[in-house]
C-alpha atoms as a PDB file:
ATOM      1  CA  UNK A   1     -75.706 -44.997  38.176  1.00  0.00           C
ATOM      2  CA  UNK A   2     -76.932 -42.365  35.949  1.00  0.00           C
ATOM      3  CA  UNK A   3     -74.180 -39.705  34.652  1.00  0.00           C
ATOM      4  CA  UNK A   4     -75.541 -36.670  36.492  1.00  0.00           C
ATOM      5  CA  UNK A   5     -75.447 -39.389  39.866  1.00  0.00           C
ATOM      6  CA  UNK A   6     -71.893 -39.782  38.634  1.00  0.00           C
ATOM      7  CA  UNK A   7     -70.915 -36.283  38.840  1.00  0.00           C
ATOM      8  CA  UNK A   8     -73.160 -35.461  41.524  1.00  0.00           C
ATOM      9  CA  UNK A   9     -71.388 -37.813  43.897  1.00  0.00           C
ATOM     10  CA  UNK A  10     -68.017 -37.133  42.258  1.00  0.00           C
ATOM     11  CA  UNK A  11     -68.103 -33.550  43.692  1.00  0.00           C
ATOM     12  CA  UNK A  12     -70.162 -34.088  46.597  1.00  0.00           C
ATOM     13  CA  UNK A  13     -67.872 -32.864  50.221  1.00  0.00           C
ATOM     14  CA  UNK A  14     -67.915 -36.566  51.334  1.00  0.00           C
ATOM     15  CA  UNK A  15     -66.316 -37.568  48.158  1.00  0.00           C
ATOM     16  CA  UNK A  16     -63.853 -35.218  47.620  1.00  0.00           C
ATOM     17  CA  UNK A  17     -63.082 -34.659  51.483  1.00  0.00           C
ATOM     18  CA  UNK A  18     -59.467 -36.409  51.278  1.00  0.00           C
ATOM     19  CA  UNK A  19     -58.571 -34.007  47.946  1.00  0.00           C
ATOM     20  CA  UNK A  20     -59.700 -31.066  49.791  1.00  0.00           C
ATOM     21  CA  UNK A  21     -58.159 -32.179  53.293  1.00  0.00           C
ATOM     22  CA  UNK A  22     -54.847 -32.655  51.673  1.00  0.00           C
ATOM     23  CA  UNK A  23     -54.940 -29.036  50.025  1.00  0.00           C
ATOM     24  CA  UNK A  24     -55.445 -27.553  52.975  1.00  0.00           C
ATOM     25  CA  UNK A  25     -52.940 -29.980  54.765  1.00  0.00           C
ATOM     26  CA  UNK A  26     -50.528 -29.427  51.822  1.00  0.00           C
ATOM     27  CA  UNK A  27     -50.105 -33.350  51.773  1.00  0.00           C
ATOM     28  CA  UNK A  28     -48.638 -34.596  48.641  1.00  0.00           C
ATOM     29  CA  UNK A  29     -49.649 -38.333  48.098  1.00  0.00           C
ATOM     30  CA  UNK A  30     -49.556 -40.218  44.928  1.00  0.00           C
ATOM     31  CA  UNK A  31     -53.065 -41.209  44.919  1.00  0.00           C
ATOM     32  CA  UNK A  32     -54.021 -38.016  46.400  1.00  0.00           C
ATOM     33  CA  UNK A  33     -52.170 -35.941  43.642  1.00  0.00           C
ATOM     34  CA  UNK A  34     -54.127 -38.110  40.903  1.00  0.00           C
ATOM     35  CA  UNK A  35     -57.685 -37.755  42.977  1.00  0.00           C
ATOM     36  CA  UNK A  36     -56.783 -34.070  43.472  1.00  0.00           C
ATOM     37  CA  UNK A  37     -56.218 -33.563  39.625  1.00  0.00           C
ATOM     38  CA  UNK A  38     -59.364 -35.368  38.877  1.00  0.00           C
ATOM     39  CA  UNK A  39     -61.832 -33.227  41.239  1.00  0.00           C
ATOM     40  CA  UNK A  40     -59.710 -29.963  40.020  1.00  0.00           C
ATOM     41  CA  UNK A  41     -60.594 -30.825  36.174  1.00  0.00           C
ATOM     42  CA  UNK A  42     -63.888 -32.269  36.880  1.00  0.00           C
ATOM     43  CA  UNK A  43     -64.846 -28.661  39.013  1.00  0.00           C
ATOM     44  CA  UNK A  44     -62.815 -27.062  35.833  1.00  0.00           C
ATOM     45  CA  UNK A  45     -65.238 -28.636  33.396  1.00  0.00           C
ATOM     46  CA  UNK A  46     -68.231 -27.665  34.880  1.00  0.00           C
ATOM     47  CA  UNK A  47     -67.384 -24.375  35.453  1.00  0.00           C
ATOM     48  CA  UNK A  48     -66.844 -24.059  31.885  1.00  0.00           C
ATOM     49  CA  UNK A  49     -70.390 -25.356  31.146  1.00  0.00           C
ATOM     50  CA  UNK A  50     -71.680 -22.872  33.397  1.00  0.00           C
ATOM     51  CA  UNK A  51     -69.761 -20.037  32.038  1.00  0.00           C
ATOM     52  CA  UNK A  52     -72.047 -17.211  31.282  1.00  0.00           C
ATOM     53  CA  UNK A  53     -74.741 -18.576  33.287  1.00  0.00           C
ATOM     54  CA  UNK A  54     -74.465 -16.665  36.768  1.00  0.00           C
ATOM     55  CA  UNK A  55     -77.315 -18.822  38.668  1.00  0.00           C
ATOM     56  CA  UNK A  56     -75.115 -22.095  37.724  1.00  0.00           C
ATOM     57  CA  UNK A  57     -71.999 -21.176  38.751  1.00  0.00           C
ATOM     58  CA  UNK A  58     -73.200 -19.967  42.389  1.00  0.00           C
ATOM     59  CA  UNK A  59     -75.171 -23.435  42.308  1.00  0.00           C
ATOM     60  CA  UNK A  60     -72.268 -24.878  41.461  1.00  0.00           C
ATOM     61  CA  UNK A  61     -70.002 -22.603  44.230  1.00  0.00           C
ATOM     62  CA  UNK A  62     -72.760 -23.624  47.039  1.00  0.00           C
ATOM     63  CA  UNK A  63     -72.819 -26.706  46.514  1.00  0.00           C
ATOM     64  CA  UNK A  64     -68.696 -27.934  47.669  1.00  0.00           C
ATOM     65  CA  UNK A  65     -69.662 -25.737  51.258  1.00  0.00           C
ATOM     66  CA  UNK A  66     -73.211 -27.518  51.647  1.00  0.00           C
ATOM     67  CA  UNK A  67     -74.035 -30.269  48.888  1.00  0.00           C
ATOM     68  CA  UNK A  68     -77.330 -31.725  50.900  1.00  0.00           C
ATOM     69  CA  UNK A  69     -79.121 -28.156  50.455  1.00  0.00           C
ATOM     70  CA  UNK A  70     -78.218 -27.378  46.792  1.00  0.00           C
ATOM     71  CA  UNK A  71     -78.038 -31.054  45.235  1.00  0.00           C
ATOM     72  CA  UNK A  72     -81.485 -30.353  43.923  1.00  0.00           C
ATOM     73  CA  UNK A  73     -80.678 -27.119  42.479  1.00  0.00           C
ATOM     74  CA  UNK A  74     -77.443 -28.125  40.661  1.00  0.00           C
ATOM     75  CA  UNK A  75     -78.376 -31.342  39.713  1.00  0.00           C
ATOM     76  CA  UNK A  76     -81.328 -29.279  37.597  1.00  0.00           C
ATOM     77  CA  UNK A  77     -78.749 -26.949  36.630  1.00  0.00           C
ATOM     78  CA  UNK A  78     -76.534 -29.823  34.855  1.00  0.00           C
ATOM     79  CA  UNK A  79     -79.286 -31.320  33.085  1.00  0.00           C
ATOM     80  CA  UNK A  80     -80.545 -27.719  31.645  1.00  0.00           C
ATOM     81  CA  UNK A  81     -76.782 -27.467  30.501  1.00  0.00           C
ATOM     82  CA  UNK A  82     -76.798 -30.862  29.257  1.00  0.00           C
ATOM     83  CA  UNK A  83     -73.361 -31.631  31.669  1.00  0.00           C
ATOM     84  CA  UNK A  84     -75.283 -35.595  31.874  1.00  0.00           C
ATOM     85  CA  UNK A  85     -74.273 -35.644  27.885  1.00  0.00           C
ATOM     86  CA  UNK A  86     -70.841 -34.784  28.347  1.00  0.00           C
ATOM     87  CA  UNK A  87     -68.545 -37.475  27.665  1.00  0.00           C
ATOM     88  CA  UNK A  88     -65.240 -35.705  28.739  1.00  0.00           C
ATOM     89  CA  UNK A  89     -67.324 -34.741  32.439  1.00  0.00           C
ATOM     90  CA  UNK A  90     -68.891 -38.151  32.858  1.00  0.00           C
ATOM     91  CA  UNK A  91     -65.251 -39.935  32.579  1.00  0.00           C
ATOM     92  CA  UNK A  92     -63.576 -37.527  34.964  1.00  0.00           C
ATOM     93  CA  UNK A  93     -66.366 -37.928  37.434  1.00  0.00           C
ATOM     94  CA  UNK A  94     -65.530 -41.794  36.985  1.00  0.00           C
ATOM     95  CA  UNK A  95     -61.971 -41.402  37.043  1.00  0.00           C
ATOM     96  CA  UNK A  96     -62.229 -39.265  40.722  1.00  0.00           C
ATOM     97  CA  UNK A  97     -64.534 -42.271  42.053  1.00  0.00           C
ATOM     98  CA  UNK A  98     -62.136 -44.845  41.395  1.00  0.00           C
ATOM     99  CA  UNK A  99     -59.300 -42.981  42.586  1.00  0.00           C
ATOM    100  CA  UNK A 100     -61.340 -42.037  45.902  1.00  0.00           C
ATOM    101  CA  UNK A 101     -63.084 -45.669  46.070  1.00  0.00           C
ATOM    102  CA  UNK A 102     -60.301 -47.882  44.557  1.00  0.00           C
END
């Protein structure tokens, strides 16, 4: 899988449904906590690569409420910002797959 796949599916709703279920739920897991940490940095990242770039971060934004219509659009937006280069991204990504996907 290519690293913008990687983070792609990494914050894509289907992924990161059980973090965001058990924030709203205010579960407390083990595995969630770690998952939860892991799709909070990951978003944190990214959000730092797309400081100062408005267009990104509503991309970005749009994208956790309806990834199918704005995967093209961020995906474009992470390469532009080189996110697919970014070793500290690409291993969080990784990290919030295994802990989703063990």
């Amino acid at each position: 899988m290519d690293p913008i796949t990687i983070i792609l599916t990494a914050l894509s709703s289907d992924a990161a449904k059980p973090v965001l279920s058990a924030l709203v739920e205010g579960v407390a897991k083990p595995a969630g906590d770690v998952a939860q940490d892991a799709y909070n940095g990951l978003k944190a990242l990214i959000k730092r690569k797309c400081a100062g770039e408005p267009k990104a971060e509503m991309v970005l934004e749009e994208h956790e409420s309806d990834p199918k219509t704005y995967e093209a659009p961020l995906k474009k937006k992470l390469a532009e910002l080189g996110v697919d280069k970014d070793e500290e991204i690409i291993k969080v990504a990784q990290e919030l797959l295994k802990q989703l996907n063990p």
